[in-house]
Protein backbone atom coordinates (compact mmCIF):
# COMPACT_ATOMS: atom_id res chain seq x y z
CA UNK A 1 80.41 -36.45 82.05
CA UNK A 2 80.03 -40.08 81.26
CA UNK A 3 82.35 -41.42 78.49
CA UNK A 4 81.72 -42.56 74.83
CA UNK A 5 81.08 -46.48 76.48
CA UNK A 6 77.56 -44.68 77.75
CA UNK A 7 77.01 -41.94 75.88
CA UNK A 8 76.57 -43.35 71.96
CA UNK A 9 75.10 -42.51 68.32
CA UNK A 10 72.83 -44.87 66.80
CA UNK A 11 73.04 -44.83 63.17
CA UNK A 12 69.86 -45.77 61.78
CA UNK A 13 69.20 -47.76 58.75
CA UNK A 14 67.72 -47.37 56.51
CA UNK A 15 67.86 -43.49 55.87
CA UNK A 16 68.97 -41.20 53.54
CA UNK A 17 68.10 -41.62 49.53
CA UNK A 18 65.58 -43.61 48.06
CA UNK A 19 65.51 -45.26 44.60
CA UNK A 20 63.54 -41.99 43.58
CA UNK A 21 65.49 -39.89 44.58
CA UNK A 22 68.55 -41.48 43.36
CA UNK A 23 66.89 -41.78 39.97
CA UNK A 24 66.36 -37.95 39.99
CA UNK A 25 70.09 -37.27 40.85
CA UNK A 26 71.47 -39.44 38.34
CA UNK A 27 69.18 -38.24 36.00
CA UNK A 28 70.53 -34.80 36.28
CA UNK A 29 73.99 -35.82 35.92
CA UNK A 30 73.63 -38.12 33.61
CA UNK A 31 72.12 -35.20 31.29
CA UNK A 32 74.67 -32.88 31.92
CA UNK A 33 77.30 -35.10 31.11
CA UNK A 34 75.27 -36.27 27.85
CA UNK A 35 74.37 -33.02 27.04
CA UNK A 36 76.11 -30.57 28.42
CA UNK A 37 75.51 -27.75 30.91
CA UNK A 38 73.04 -26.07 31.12
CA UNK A 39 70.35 -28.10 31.65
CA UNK A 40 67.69 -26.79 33.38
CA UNK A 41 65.15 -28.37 36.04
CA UNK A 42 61.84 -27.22 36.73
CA UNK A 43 61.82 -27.00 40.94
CA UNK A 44 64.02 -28.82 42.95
CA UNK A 45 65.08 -31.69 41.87
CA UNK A 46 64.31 -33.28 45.16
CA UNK A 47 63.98 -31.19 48.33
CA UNK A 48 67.05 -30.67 49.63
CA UNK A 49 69.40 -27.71 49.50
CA UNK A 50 72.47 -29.68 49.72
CA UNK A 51 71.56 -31.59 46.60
CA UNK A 52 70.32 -28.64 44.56
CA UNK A 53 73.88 -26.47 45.51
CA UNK A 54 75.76 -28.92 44.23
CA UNK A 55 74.04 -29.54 40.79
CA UNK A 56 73.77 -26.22 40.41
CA UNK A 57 77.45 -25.92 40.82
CA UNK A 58 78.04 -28.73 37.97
CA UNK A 59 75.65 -26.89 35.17
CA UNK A 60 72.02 -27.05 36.34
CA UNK A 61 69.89 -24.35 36.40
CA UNK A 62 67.06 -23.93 38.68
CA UNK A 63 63.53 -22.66 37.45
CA UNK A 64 60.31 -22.05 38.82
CA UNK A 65 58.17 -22.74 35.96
CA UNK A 66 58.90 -24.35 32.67
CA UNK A 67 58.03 -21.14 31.08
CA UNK A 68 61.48 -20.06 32.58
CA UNK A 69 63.01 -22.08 29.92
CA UNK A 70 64.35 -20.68 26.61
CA UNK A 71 62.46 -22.40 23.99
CA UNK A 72 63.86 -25.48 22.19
CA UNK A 73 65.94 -26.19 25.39
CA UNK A 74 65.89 -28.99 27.80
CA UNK A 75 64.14 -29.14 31.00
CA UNK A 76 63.97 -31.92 33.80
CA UNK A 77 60.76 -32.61 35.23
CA UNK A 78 61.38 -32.77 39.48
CA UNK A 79 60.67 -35.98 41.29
CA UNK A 80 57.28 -34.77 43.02
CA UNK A 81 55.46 -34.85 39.45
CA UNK A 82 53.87 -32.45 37.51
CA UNK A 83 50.18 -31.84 35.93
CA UNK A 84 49.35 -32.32 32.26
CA UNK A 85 49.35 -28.84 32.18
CA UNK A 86 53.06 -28.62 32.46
CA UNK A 87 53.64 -30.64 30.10
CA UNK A 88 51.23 -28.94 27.41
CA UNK A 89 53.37 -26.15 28.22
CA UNK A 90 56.70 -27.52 27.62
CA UNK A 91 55.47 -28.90 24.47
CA UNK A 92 53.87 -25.47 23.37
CA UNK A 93 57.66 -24.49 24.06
CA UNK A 94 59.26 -26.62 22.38
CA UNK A 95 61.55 -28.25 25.08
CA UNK A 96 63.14 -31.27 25.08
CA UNK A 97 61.83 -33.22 28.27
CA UNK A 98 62.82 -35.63 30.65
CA UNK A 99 60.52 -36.31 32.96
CA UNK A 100 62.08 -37.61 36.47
CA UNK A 101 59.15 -38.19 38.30
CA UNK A 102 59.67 -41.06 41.02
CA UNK A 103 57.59 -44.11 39.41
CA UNK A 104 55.65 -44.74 42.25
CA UNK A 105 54.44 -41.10 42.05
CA UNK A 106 53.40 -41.75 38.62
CA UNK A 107 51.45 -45.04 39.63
CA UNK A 108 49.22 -42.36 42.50
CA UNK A 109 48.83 -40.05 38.81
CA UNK A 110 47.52 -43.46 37.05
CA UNK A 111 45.47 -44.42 40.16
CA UNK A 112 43.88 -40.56 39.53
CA UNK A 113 43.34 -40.56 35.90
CA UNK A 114 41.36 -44.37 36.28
CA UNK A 115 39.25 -42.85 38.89
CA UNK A 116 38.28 -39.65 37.43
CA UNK A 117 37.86 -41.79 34.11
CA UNK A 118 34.83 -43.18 35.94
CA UNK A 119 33.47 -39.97 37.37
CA UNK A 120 34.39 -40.97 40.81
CA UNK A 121 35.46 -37.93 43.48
CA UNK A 122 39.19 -38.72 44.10
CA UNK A 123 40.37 -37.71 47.99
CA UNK A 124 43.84 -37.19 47.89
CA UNK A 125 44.62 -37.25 51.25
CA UNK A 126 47.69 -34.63 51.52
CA UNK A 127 49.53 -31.44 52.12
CA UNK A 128 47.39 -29.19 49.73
CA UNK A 129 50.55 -26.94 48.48
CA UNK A 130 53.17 -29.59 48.27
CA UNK A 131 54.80 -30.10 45.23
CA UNK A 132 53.36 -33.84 44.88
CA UNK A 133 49.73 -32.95 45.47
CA UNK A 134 49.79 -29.86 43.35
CA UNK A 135 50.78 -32.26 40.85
CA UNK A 136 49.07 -35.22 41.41
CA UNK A 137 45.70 -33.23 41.79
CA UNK A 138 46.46 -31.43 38.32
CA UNK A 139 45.77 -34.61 36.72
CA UNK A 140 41.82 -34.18 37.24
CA UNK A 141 41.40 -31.48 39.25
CA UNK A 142 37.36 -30.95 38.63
CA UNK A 143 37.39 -34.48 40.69
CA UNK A 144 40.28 -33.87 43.18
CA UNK A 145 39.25 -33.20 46.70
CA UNK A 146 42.71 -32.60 49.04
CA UNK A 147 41.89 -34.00 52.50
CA UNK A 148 45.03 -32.68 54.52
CA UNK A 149 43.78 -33.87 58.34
CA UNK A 150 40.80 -35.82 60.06
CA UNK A 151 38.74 -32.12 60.52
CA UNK A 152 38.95 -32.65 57.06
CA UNK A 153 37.73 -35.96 56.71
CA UNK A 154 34.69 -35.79 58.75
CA UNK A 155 33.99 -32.81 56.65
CA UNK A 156 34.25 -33.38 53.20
CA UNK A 157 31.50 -33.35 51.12
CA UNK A 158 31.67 -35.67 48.03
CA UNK A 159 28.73 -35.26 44.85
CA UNK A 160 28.07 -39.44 44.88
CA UNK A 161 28.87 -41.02 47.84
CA UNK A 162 29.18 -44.07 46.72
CA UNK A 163 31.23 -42.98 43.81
CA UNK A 164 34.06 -41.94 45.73
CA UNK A 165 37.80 -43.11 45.43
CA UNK A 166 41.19 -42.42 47.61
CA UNK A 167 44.75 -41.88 47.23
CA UNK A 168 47.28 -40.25 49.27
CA UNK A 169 50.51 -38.15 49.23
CA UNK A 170 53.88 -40.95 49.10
CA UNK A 171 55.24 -39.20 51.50
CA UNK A 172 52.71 -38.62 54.56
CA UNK A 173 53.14 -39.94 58.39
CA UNK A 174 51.92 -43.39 58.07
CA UNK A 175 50.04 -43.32 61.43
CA UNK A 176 48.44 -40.25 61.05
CA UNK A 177 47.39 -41.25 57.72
CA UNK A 178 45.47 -44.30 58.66
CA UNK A 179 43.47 -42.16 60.95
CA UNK A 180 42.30 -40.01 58.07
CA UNK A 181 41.59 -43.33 56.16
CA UNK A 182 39.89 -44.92 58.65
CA UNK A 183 37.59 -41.67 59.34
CA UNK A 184 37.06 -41.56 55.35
CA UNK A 185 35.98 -45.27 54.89
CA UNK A 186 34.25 -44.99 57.54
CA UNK A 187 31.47 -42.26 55.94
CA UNK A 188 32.29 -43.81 52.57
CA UNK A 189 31.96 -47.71 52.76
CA UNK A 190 31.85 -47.66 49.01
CA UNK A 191 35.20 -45.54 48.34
CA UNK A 192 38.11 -47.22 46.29
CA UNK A 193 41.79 -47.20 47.00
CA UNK A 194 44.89 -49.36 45.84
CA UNK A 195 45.24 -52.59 47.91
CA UNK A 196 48.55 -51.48 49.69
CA UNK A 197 48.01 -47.99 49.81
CA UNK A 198 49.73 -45.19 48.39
CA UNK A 199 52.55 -43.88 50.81
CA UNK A 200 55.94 -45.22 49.27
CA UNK A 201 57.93 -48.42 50.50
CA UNK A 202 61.14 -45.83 51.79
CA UNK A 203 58.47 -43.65 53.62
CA UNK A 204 57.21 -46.37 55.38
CA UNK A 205 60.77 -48.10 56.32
CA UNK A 206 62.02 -44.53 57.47
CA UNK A 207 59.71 -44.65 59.94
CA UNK A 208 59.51 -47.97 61.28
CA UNK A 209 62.96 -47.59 61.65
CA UNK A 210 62.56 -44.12 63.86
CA UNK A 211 59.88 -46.19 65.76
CA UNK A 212 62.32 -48.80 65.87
CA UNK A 213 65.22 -46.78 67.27
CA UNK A 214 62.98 -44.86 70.01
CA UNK A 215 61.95 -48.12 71.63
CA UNK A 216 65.15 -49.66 71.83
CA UNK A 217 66.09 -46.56 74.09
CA UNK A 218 67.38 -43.13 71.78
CA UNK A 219 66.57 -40.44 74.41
CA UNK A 220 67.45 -37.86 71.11
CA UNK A 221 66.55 -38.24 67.69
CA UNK A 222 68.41 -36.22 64.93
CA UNK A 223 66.76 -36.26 61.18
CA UNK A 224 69.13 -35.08 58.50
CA UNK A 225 66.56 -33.15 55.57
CA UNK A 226 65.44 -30.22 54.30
CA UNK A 227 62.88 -28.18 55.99
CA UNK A 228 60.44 -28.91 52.82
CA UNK A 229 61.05 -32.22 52.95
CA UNK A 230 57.51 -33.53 53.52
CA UNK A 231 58.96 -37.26 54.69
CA UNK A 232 62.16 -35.71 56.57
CA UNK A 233 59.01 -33.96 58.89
CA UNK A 234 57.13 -36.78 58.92
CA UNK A 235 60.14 -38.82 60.53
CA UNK A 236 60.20 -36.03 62.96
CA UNK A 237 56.84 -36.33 63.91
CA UNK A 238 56.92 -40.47 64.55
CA UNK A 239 59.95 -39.57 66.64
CA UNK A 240 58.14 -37.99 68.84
CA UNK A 241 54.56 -39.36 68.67
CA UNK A 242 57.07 -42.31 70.24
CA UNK A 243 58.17 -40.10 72.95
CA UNK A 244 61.44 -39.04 72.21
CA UNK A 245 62.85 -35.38 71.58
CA UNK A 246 63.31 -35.14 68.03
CA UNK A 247 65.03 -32.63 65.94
CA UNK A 248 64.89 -31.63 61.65
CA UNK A 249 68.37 -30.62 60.79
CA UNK A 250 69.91 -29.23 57.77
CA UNK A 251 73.30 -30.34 58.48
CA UNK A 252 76.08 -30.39 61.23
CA UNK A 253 75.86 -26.78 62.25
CA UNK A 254 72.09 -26.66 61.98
CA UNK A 255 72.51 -28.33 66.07
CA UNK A 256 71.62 -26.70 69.15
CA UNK A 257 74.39 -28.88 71.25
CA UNK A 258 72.33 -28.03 74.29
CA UNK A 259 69.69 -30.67 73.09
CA UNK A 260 73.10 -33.01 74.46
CA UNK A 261 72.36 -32.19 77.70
CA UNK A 262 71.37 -35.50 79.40
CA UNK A 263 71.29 -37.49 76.72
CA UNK A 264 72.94 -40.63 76.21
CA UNK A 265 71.59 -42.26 73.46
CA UNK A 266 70.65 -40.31 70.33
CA UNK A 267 69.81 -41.86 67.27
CA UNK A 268 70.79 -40.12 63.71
CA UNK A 269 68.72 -40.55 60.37
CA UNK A 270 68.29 -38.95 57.30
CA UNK A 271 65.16 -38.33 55.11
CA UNK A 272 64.52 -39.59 51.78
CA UNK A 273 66.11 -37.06 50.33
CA UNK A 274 69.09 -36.38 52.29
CA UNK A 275 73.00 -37.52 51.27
CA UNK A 276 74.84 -39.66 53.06
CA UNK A 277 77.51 -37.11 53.62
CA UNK A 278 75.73 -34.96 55.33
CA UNK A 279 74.76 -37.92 58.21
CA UNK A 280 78.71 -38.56 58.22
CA UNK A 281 79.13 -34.98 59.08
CA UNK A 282 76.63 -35.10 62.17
CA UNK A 283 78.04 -38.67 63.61
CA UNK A 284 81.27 -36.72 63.53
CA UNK A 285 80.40 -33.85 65.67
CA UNK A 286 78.87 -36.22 67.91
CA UNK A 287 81.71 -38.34 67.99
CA UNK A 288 83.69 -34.98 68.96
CA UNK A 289 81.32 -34.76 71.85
CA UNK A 290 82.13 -37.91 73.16
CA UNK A 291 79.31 -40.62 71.69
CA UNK A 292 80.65 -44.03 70.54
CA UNK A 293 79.20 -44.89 67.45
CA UNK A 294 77.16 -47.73 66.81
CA UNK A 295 74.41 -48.67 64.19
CA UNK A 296 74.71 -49.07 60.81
CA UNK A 297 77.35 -47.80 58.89
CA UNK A 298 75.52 -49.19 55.32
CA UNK A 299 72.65 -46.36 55.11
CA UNK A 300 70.02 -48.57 53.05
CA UNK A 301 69.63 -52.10 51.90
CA UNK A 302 66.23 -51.71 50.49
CA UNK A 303 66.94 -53.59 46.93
CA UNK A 304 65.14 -50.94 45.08
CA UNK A 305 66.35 -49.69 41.86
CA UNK A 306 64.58 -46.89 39.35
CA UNK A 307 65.69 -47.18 35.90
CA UNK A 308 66.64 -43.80 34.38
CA UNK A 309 64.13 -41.70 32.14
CA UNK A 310 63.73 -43.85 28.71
CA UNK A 311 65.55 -40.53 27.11
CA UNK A 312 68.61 -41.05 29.48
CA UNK A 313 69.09 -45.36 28.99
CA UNK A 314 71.75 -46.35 26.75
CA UNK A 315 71.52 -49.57 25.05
């Protein structure tokens, strides 16, 4: 076996939370320590289990609809977003909400109400039963089409062709998605879309970094994330659209360490969603099997910063 000087972890940056998903954390906290336990949250919070064990163990309880709420009690809204339906409901109920849906899934909501405001067919390009898109597509859905793949694309049939507008899921591959996009302007010349697109700045630097990490020579790629964890997959997928074998784990005993075999260089992420503790936990079992560790020990230098729900901020 060749020693630690050969064999090393590359600890890719930047991984692990977003501003988004930071937001939603704190958010949670912060209202239990405001308020007081229980607080409950409609969904997961974010999707992953780690995160949603441990707020459960401080006080938060974990529904499936807001109509799992007693009335006149408060419920957080999960990062994905939710349709205007939800919120009728919680209001019918008399709950006290704060809403932590990541802002730049509330701009793709905007982006849908505008377009449907002006009769135009929206194509949200997306995973049709992910939280996001059930959301997102709630906020007009008599003018939501879900485009999940380029079948899909060349297939969709739209009532004014050249009253036609785009978004997308924050979260999608970004190279599979501009396939889709390009199929979709393509038949529509007319359609509308936000200048930069839709899929969020983390999502995007996530996997540039993947990309980044393959070509400089990982022969292994490890994603920390949840198994719903539409961006966590996604990494997975540029991983090994870029030729490497690549791996979703939950945590440190979720590895196979046969997929060792051979390898020298492996490099270790995390998904948008994923804590930090959990990568610390991985680079430590593959310390114990004799990779050096290099990369970055600072998991994300992004500069981005949510501030909390208005009914959270303290003056």
């Amino acid at each position: 076996m060749s020693d630690a000087s050969t064999r090393t972890i590359d600890l890719v940056a930047p991984r692990g939370y977003c501003a988004g998903v930071d937001r939603a954390i704190e958010t949670v906290e912060r209202a239990l320590q405001e308020l007081g336990a229980p607080v409950y949250v409609r969904g997961e919070i974010v999707h992953n289990r780690h995160v949603v064990e441990t707020l459960a163990q401080k006080g938060a309880i974990f529904v499936a609809t807001e109509h799992d709420v007693p009335t006149g009690a408060t419920i957080i809204l999960s990062a994905h977003g939710v349709s205007p339906e939800v919120h009728a409901n919680c209001r019918a109920r008399n709950l006290n909400v704060i809403d932590a849906t990541c802002p730049l899934v509330s701009k793709v909501h905007a982006e849908v109400r505008r377009y449907a405001g002006r009769g135009a067919t929206v194509l949200l390009v997306g995973h049709n039963d992910h939280d996001e898109v059930i959301g997102t597509s709630g906020e007009a859905p008599e003018y939501v089409i879900v485009v999940e793949d380029v079948a899909q694309a060349h297939a969709v049939v739209v009532a004014d062709p050249e009253n036609v507008a785009l978004t997308t899921q924050t979260t999608l591959s970004i190279d599979d998605t501009a396939e889709i996009v390009r199929v979709l302007r393509e038949r529509f010349p007319a359609i509308a879309m936000a200048p930069n697109g839709d899929i969020c700045y983390a999502t995007q630097n996530r996997q540039d970094a993947v990309k980044q990490a393959v070509a400089a020579g990982a022969d292994l790629l490890l994603v920390v994330g949840s198994e719903n964890s539409s961006n966590s997959n996604r990494m997975v997928e540029v991983g090994r659209a870029a030729g490497t074998d690549a791996y979703l784990i939950e945590n440190a005993s979720s590895i196979d360490t046969q997929w060792f075999t051979g390898k020298t260089r492996i490099a270790l992420t995390a998904g948008a969603s994923a804590p930090e503790v959990l990568v610390r936990e991985v680079a430590e079992l593959l310390q114990g099997h004799g990779y050096g560790r290099t990369g970055s020990d600072a998991p994300s230098a992004e500069g981005v910063v949510f501030a909390l729900p208005r009914e959270l901020r303290t003056s």
